[in-house]
PDB file of N, CA and C in Angstrom:
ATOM      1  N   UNK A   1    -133.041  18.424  84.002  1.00  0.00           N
ATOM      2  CA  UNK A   1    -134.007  17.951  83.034  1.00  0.00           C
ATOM      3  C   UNK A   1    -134.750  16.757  83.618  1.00  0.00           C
ATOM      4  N   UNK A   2    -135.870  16.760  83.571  1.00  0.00           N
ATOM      5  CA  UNK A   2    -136.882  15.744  83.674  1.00  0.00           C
ATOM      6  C   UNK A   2    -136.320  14.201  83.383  1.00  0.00           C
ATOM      7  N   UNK A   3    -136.048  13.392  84.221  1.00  0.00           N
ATOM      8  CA  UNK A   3    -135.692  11.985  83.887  1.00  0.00           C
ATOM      9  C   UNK A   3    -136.585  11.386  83.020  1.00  0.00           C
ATOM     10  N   UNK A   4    -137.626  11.513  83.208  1.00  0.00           N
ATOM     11  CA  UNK A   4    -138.874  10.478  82.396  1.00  0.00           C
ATOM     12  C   UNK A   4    -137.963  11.248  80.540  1.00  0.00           C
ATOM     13  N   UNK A   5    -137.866  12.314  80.619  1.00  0.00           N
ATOM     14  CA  UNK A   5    -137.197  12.663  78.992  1.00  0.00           C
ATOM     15  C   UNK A   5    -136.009  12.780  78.720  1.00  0.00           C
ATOM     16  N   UNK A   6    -135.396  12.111  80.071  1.00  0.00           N
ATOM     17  CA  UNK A   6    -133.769  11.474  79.808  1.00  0.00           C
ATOM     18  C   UNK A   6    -134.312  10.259  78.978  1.00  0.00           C
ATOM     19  N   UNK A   7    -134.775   9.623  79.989  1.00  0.00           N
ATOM     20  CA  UNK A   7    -135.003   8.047  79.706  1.00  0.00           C
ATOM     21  C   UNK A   7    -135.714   7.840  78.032  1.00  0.00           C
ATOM     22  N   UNK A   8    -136.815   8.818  77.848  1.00  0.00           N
ATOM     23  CA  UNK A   8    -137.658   8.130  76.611  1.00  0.00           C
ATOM     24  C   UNK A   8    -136.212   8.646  75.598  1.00  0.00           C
ATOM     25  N   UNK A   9    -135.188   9.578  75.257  1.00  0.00           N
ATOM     26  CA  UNK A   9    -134.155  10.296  74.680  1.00  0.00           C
ATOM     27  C   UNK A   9    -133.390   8.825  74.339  1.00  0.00           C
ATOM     28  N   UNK A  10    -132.790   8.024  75.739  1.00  0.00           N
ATOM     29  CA  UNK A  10    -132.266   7.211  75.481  1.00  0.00           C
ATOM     30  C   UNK A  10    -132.560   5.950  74.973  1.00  0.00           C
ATOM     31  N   UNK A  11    -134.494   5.953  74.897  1.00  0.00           N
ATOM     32  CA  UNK A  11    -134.985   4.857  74.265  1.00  0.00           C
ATOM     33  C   UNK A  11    -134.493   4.807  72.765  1.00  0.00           C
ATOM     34  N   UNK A  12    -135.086   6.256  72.142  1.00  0.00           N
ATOM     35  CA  UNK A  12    -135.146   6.513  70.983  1.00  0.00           C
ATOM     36  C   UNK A  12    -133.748   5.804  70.688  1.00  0.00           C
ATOM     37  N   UNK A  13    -132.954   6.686  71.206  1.00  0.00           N
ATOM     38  CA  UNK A  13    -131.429   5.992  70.499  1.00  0.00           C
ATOM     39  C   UNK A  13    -131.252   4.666  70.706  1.00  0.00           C
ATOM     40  N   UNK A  14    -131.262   3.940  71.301  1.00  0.00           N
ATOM     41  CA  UNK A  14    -131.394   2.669  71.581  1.00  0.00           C
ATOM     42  C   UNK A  14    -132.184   1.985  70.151  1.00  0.00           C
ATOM     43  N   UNK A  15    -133.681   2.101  70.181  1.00  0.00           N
ATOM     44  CA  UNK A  15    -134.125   2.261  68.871  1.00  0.00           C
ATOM     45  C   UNK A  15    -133.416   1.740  67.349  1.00  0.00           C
ATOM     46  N   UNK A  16    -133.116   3.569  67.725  1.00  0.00           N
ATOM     47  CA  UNK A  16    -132.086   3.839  66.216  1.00  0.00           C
ATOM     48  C   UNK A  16    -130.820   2.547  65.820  1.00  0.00           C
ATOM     49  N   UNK A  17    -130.215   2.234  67.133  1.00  0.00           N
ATOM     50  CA  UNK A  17    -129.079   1.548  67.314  1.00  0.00           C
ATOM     51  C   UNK A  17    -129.789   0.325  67.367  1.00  0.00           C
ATOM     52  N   UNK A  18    -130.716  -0.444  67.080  1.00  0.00           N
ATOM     53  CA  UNK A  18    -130.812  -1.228  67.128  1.00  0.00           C
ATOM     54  C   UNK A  18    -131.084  -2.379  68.315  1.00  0.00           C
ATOM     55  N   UNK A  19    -131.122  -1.267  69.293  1.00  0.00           N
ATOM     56  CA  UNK A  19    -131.234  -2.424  70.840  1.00  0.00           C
ATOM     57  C   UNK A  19    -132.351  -1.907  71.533  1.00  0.00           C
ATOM     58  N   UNK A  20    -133.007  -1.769  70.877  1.00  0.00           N
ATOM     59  CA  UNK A  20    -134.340  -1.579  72.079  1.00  0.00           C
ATOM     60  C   UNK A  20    -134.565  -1.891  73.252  1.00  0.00           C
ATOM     61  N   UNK A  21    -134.469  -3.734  73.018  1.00  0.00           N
ATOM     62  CA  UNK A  21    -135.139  -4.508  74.037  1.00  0.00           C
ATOM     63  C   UNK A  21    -134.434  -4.438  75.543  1.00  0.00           C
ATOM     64  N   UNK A  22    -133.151  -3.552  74.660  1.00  0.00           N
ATOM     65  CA  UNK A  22    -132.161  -3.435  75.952  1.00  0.00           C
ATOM     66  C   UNK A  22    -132.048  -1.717  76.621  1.00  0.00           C
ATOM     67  N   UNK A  23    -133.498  -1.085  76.397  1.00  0.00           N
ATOM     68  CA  UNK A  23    -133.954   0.040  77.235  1.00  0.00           C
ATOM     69  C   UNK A  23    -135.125   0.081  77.596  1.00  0.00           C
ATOM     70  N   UNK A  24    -135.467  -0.985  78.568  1.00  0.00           N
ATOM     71  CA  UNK A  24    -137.202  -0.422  78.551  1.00  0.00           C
ATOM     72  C   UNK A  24    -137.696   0.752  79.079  1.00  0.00           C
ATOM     73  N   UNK A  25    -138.929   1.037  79.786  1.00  0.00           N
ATOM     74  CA  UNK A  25    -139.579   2.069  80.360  1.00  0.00           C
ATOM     75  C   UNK A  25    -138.875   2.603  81.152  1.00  0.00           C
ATOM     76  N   UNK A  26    -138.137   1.862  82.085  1.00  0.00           N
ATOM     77  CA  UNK A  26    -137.337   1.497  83.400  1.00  0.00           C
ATOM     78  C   UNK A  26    -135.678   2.378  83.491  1.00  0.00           C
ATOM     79  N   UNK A  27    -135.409   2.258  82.374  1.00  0.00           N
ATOM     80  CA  UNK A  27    -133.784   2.717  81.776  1.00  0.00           C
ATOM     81  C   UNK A  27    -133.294   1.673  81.213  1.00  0.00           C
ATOM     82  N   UNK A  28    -131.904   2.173  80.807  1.00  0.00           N
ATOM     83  CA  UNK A  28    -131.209   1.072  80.585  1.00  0.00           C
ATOM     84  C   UNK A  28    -130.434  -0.341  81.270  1.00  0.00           C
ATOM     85  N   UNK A  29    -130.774  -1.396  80.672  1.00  0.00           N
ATOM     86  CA  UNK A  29    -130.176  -2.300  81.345  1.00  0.00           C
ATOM     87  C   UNK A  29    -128.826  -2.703  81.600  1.00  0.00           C
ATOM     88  N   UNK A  30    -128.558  -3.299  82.595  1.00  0.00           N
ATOM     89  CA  UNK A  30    -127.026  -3.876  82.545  1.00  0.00           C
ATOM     90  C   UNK A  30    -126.267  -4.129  81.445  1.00  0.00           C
ATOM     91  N   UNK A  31    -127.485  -5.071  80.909  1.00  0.00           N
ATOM     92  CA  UNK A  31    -126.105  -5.842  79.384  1.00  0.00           C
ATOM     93  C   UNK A  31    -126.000  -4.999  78.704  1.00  0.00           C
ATOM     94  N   UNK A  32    -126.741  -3.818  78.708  1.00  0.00           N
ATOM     95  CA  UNK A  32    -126.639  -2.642  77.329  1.00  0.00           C
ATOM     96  C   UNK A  32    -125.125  -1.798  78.165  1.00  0.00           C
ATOM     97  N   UNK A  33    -125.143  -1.328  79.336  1.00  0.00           N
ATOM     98  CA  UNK A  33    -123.679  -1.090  79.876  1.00  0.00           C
ATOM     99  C   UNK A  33    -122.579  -1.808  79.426  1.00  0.00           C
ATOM    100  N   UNK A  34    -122.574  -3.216  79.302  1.00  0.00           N
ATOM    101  CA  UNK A  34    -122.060  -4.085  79.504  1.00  0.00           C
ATOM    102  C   UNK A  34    -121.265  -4.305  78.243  1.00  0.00           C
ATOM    103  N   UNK A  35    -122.544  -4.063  77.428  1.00  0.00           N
ATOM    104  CA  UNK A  35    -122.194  -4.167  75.459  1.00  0.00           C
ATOM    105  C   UNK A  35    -121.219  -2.894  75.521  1.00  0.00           C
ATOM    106  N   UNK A  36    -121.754  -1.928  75.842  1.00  0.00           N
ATOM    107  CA  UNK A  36    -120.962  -0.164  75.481  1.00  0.00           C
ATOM    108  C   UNK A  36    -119.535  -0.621  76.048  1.00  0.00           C
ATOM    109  N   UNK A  37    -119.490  -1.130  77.238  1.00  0.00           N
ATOM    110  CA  UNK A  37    -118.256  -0.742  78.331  1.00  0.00           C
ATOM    111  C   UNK A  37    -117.029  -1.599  77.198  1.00  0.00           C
ATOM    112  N   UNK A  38    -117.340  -2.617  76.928  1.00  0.00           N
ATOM    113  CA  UNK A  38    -116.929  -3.894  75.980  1.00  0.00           C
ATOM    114  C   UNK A  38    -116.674  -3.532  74.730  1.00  0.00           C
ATOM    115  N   UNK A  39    -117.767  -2.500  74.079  1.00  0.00           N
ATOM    116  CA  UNK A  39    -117.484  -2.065  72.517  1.00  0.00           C
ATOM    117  C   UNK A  39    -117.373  -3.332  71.773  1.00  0.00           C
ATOM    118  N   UNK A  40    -118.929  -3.432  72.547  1.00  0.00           N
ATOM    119  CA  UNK A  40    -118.896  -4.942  71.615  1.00  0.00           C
ATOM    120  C   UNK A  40    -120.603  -4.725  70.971  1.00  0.00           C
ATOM    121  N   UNK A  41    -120.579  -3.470  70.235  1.00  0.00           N
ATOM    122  CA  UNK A  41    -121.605  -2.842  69.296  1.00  0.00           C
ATOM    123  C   UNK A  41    -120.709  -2.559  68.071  1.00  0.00           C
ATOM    124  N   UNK A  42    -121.280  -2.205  66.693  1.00  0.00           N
ATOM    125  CA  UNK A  42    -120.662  -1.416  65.989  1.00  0.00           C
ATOM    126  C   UNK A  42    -120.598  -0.247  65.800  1.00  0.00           C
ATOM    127  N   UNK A  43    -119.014   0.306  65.116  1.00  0.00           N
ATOM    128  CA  UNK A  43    -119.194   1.668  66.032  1.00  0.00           C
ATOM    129  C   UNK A  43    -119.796   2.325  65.982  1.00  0.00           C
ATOM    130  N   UNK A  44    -120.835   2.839  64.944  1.00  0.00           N
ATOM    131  CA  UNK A  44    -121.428   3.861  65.295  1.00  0.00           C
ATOM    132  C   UNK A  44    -122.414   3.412  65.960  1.00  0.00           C
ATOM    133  N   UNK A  45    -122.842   2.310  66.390  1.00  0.00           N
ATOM    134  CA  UNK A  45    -123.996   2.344  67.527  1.00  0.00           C
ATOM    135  C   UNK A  45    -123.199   2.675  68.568  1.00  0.00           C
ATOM    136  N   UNK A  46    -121.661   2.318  68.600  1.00  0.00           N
ATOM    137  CA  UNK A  46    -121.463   2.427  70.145  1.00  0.00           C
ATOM    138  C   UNK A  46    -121.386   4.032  70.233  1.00  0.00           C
ATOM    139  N   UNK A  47    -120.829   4.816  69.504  1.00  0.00           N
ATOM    140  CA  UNK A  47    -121.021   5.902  69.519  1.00  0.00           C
ATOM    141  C   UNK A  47    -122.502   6.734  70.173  1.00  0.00           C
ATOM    142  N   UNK A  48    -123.209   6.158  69.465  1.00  0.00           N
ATOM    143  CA  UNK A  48    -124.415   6.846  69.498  1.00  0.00           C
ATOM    144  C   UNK A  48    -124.970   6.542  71.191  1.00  0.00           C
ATOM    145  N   UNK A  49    -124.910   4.751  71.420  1.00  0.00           N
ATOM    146  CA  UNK A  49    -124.964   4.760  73.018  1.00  0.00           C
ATOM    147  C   UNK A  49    -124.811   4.975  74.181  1.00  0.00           C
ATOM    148  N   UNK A  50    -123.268   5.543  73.792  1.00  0.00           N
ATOM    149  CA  UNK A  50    -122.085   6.041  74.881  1.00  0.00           C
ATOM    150  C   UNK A  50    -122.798   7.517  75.077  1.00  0.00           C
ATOM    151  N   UNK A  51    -123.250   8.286  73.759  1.00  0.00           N
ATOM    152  CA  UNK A  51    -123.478   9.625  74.031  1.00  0.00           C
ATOM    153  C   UNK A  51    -125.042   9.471  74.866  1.00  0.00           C
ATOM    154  N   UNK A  52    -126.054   8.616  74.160  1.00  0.00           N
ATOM    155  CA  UNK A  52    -127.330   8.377  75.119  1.00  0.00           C
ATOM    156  C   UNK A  52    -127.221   8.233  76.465  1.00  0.00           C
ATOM    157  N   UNK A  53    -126.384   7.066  77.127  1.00  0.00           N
ATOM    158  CA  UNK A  53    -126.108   6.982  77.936  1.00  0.00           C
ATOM    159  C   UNK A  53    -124.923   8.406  78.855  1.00  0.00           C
ATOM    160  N   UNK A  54    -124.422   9.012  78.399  1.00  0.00           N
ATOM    161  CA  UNK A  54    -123.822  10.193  79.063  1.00  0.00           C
ATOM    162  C   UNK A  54    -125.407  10.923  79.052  1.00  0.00           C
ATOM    163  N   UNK A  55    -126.292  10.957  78.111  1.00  0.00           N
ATOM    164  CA  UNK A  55    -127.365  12.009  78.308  1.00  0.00           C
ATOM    165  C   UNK A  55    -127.957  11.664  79.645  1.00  0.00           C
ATOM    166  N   UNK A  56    -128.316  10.517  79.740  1.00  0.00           N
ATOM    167  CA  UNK A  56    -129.330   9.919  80.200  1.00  0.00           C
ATOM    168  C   UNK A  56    -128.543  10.115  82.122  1.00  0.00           C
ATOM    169  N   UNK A  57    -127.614   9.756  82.174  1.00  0.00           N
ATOM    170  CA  UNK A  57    -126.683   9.534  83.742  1.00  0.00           C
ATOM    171  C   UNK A  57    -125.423   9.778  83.765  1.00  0.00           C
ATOM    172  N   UNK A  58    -124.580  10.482  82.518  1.00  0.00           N
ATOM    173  CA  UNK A  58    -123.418  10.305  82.924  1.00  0.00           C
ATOM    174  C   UNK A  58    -122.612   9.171  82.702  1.00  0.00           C
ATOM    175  N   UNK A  59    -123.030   8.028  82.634  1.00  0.00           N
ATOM    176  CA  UNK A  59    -122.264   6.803  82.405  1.00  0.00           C
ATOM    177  C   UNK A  59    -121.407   6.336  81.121  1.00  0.00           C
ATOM    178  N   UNK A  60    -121.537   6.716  79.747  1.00  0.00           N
ATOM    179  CA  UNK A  60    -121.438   6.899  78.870  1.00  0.00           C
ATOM    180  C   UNK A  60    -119.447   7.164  78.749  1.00  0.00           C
ATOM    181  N   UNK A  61    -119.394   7.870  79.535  1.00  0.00           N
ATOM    182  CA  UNK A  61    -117.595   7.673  79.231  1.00  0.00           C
ATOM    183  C   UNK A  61    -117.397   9.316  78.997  1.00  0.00           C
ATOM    184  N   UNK A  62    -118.563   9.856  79.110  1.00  0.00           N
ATOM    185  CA  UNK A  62    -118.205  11.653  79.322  1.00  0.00           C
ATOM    186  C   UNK A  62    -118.148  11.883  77.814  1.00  0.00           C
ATOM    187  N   UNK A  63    -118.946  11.258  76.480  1.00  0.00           N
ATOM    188  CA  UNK A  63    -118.607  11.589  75.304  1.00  0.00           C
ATOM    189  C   UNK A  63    -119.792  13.184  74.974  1.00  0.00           C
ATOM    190  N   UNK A  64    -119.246  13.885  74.405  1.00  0.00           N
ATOM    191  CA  UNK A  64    -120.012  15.099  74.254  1.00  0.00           C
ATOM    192  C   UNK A  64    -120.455  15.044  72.833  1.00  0.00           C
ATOM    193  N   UNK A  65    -121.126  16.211  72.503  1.00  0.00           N
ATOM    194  CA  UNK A  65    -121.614  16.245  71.340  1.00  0.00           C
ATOM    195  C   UNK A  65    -120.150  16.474  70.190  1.00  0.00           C
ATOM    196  N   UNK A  66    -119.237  17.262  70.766  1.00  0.00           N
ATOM    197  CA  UNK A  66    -118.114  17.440  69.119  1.00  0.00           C
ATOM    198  C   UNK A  66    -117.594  15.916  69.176  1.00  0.00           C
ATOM    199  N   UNK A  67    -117.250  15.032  70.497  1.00  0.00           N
ATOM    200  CA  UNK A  67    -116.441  13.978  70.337  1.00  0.00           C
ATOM    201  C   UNK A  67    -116.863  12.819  69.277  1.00  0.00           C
ATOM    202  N   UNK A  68    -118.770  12.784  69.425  1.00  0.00           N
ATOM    203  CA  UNK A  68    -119.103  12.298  69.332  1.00  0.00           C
ATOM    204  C   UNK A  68    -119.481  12.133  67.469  1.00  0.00           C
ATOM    205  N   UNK A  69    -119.697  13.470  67.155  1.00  0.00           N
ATOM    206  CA  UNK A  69    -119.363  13.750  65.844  1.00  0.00           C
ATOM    207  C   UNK A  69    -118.576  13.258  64.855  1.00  0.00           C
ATOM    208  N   UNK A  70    -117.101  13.663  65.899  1.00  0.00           N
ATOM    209  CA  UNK A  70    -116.181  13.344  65.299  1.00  0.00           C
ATOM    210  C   UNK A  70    -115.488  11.858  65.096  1.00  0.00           C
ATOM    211  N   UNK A  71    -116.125  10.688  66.186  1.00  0.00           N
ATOM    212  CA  UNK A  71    -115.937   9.402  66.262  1.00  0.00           C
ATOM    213  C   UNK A  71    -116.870   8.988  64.778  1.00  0.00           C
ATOM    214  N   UNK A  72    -118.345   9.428  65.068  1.00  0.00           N
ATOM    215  CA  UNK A  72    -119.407   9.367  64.173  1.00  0.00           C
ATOM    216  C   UNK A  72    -118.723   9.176  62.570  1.00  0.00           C
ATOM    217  N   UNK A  73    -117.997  10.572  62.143  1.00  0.00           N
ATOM    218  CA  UNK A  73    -117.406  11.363  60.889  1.00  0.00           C
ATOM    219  C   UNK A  73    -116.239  10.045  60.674  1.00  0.00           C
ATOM    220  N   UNK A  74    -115.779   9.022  61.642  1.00  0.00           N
ATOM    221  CA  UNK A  74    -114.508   8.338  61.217  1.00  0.00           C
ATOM    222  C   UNK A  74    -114.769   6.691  61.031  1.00  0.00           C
ATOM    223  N   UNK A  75    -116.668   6.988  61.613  1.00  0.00           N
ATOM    224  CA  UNK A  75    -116.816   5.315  61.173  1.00  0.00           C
ATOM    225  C   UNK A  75    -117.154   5.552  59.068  1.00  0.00           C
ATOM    226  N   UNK A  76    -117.130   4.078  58.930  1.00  0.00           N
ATOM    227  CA  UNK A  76    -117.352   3.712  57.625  1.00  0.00           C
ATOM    228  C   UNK A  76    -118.558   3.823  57.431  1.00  0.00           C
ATOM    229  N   UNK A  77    -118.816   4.353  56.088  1.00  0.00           N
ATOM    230  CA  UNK A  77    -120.313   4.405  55.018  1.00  0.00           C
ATOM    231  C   UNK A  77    -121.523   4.777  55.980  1.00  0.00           C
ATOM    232  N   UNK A  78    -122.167   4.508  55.346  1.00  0.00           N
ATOM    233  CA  UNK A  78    -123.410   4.649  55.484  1.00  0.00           C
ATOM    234  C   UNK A  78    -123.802   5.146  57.111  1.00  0.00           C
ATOM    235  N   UNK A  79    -123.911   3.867  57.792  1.00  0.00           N
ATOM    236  CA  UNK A  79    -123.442   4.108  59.431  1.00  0.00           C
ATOM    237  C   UNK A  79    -123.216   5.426  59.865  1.00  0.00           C
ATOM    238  N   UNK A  80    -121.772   5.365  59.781  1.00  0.00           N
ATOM    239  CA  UNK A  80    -121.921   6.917  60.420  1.00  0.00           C
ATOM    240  C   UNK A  80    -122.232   8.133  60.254  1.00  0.00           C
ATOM    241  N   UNK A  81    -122.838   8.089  58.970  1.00  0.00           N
ATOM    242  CA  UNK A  81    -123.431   9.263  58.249  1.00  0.00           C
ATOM    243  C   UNK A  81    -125.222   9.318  58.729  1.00  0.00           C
ATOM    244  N   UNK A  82    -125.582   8.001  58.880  1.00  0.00           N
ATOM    245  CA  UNK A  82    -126.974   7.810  59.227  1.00  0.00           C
ATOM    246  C   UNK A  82    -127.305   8.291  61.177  1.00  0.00           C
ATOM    247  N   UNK A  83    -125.725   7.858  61.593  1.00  0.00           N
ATOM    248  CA  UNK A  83    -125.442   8.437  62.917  1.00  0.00           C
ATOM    249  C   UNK A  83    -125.294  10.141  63.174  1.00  0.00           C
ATOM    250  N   UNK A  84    -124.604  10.458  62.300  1.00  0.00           N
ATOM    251  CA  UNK A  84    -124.113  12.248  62.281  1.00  0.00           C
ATOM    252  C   UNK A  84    -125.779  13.057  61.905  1.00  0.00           C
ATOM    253  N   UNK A  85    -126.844  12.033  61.229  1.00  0.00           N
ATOM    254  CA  UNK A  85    -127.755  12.719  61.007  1.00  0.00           C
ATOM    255  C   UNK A  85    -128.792  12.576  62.218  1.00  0.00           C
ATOM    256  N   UNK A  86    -128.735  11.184  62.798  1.00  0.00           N
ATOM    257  CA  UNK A  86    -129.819  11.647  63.835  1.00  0.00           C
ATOM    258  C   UNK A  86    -129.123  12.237  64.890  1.00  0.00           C
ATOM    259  N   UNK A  87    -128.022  12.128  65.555  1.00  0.00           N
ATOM    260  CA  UNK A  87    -127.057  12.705  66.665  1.00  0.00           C
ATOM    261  C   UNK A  87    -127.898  14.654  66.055  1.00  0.00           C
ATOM    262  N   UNK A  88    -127.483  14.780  65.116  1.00  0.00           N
ATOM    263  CA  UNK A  88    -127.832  16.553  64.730  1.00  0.00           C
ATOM    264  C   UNK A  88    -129.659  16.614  64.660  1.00  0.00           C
ATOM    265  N   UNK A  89    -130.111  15.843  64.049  1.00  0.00           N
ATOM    266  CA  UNK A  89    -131.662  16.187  65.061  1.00  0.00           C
ATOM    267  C   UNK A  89    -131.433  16.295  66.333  1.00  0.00           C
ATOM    268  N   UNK A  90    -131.170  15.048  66.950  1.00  0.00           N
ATOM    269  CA  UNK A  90    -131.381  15.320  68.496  1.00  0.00           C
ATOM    270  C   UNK A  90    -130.742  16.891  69.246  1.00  0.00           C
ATOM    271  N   UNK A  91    -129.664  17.094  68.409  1.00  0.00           N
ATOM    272  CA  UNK A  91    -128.785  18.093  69.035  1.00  0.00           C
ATOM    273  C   UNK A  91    -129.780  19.018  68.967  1.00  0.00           C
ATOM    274  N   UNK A  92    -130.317  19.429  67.663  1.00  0.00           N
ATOM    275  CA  UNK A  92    -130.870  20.569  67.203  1.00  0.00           C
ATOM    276  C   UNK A  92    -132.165  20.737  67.930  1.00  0.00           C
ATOM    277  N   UNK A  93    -132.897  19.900  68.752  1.00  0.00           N
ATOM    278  CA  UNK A  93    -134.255  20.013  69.431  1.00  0.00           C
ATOM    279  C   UNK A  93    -132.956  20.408  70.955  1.00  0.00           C
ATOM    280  N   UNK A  94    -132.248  19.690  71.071  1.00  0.00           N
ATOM    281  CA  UNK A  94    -132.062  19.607  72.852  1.00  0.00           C
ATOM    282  C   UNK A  94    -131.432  21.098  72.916  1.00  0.00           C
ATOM    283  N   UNK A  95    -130.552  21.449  71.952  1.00  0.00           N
ATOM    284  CA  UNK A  95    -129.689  22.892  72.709  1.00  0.00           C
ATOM    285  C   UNK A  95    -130.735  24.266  72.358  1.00  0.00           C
ATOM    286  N   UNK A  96    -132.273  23.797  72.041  1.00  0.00           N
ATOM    287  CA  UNK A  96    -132.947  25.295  72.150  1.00  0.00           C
ATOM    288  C   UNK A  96    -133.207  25.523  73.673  1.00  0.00           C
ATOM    289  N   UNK A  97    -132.510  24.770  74.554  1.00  0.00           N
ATOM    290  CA  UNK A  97    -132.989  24.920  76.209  1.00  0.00           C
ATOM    291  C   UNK A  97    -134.879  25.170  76.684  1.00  0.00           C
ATOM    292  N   UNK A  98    -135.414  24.458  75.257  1.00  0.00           N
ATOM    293  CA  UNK A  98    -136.613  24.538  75.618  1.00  0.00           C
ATOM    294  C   UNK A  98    -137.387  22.738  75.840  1.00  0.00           C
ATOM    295  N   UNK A  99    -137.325  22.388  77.110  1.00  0.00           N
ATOM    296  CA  UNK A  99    -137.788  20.814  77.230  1.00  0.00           C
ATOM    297  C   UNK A  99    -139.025  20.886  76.443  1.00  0.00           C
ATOM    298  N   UNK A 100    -139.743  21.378  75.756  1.00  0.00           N
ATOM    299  CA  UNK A 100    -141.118  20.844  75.184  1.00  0.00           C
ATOM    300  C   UNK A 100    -140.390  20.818  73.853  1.00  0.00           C
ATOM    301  N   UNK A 101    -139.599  21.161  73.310  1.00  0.00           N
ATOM    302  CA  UNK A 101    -138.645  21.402  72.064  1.00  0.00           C
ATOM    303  C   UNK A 101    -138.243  19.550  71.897  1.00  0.00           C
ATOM    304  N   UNK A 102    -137.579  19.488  73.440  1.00  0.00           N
ATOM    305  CA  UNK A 102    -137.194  17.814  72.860  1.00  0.00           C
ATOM    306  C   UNK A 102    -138.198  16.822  72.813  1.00  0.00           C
ATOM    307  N   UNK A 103    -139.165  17.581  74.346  1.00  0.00           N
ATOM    308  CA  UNK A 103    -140.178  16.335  74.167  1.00  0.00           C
ATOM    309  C   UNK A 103    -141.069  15.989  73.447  1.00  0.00           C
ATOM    310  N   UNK A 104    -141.199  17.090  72.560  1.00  0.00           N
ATOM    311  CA  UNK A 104    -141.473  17.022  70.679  1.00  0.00           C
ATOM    312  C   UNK A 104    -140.734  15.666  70.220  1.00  0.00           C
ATOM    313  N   UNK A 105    -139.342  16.167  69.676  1.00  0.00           N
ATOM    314  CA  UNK A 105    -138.659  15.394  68.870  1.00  0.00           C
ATOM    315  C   UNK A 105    -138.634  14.187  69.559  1.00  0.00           C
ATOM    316  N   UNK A 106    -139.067  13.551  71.039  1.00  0.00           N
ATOM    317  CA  UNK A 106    -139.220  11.961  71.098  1.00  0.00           C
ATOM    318  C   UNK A 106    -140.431  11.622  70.582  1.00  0.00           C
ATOM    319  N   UNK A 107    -141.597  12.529  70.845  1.00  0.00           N
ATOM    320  CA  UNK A 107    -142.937  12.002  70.743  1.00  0.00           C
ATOM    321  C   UNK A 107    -142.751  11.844  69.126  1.00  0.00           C
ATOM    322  N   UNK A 108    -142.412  12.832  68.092  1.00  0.00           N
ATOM    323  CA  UNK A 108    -142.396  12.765  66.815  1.00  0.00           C
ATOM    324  C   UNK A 108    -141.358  11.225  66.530  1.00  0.00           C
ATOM    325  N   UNK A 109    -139.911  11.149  66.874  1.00  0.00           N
ATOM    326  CA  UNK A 109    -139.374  10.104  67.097  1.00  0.00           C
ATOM    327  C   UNK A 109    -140.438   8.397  66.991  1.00  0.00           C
ATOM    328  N   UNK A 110    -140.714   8.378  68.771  1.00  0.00           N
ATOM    329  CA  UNK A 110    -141.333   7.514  68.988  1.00  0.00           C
ATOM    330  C   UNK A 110    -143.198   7.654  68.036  1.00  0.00           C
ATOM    331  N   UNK A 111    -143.077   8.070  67.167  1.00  0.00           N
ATOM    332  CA  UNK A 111    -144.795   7.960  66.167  1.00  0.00           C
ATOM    333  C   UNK A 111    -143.369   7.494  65.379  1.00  0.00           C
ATOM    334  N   UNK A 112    -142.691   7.859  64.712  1.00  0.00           N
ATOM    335  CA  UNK A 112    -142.156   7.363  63.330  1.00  0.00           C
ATOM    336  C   UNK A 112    -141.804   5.917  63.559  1.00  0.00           C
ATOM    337  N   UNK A 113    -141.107   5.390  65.271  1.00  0.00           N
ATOM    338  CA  UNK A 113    -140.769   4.193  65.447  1.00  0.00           C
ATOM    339  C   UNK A 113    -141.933   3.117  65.223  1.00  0.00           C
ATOM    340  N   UNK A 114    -143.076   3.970  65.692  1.00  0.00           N
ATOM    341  CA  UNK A 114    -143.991   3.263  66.208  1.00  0.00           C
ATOM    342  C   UNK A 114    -144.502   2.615  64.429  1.00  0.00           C
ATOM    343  N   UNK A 115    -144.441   4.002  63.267  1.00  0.00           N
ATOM    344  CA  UNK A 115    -145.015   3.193  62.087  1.00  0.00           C
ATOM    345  C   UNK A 115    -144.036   2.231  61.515  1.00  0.00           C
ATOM    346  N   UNK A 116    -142.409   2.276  61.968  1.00  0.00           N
ATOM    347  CA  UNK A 116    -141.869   1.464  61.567  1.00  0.00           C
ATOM    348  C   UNK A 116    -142.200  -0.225  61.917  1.00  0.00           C
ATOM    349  N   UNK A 117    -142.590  -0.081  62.929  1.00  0.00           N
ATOM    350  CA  UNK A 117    -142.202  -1.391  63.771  1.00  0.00           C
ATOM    351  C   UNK A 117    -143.824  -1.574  63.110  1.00  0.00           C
ATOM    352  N   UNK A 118    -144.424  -1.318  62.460  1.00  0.00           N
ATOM    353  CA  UNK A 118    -145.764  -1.786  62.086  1.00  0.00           C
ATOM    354  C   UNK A 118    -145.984  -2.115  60.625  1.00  0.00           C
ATOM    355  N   UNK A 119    -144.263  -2.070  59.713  1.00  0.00           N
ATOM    356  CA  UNK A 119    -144.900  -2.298  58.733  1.00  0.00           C
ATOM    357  C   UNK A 119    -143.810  -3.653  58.383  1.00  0.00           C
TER     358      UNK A 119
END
């Protein structure tokens, strides 16, 4: 798969999770490794990072989509339910094995971020 739609994949989540500033154009940065490796996020962000980051390089700790679910399904309230729902968008664009399928769901993604961060 195309890195440039590894990378924007792992923006989005980043995003979602709350750490943007810690994925730019570039990839992810050190301290965002650094936060995951530490689990010094809450969990369902770390969840959600660990799996971005396995998308994105592998680095992530090898978490797959059921593990990730199922970590998702055992955090508290809201969180991990708000996690189990975007984790299943993303799933649901990436396993049609069609890359214009996902690079939809970032571009659609990144427009919804984009009206967030504008209002």
């Amino acid at each position: 798969m195309d890195e440039r739609i590894r990378n924007e994949v792992g923006r989005a989540f980043a995003f979602e999770c709350g750490v943007r500033e810690l994925w730019p154009d570039d990839g992810p940065r050190a301290e965002l490794r650094t936060k995951v490796e530490a689990r010094a996020l809450p969990p369902a962000q770390l969840v959600l990072m660990r799996f971005a980051l396995d998308f994105y390089d592998g680095s992530g700790g090898n978490l797959g989509f059921v593990e990730a679910t199922r970590l998702l399904m055992d955090c508290d309230g809201r969180d991990g339910m708000e996690g189990l729902f975007f984790l299943a968008e993303f799933i649901g664009s990436a396993l049609t094995d069609m890359p214009e399928s996902l690079a939809l769901w970032v571009t659609q993604y990144n427009d919804e971020f984009t009206s967030r961060e504008t209002q």
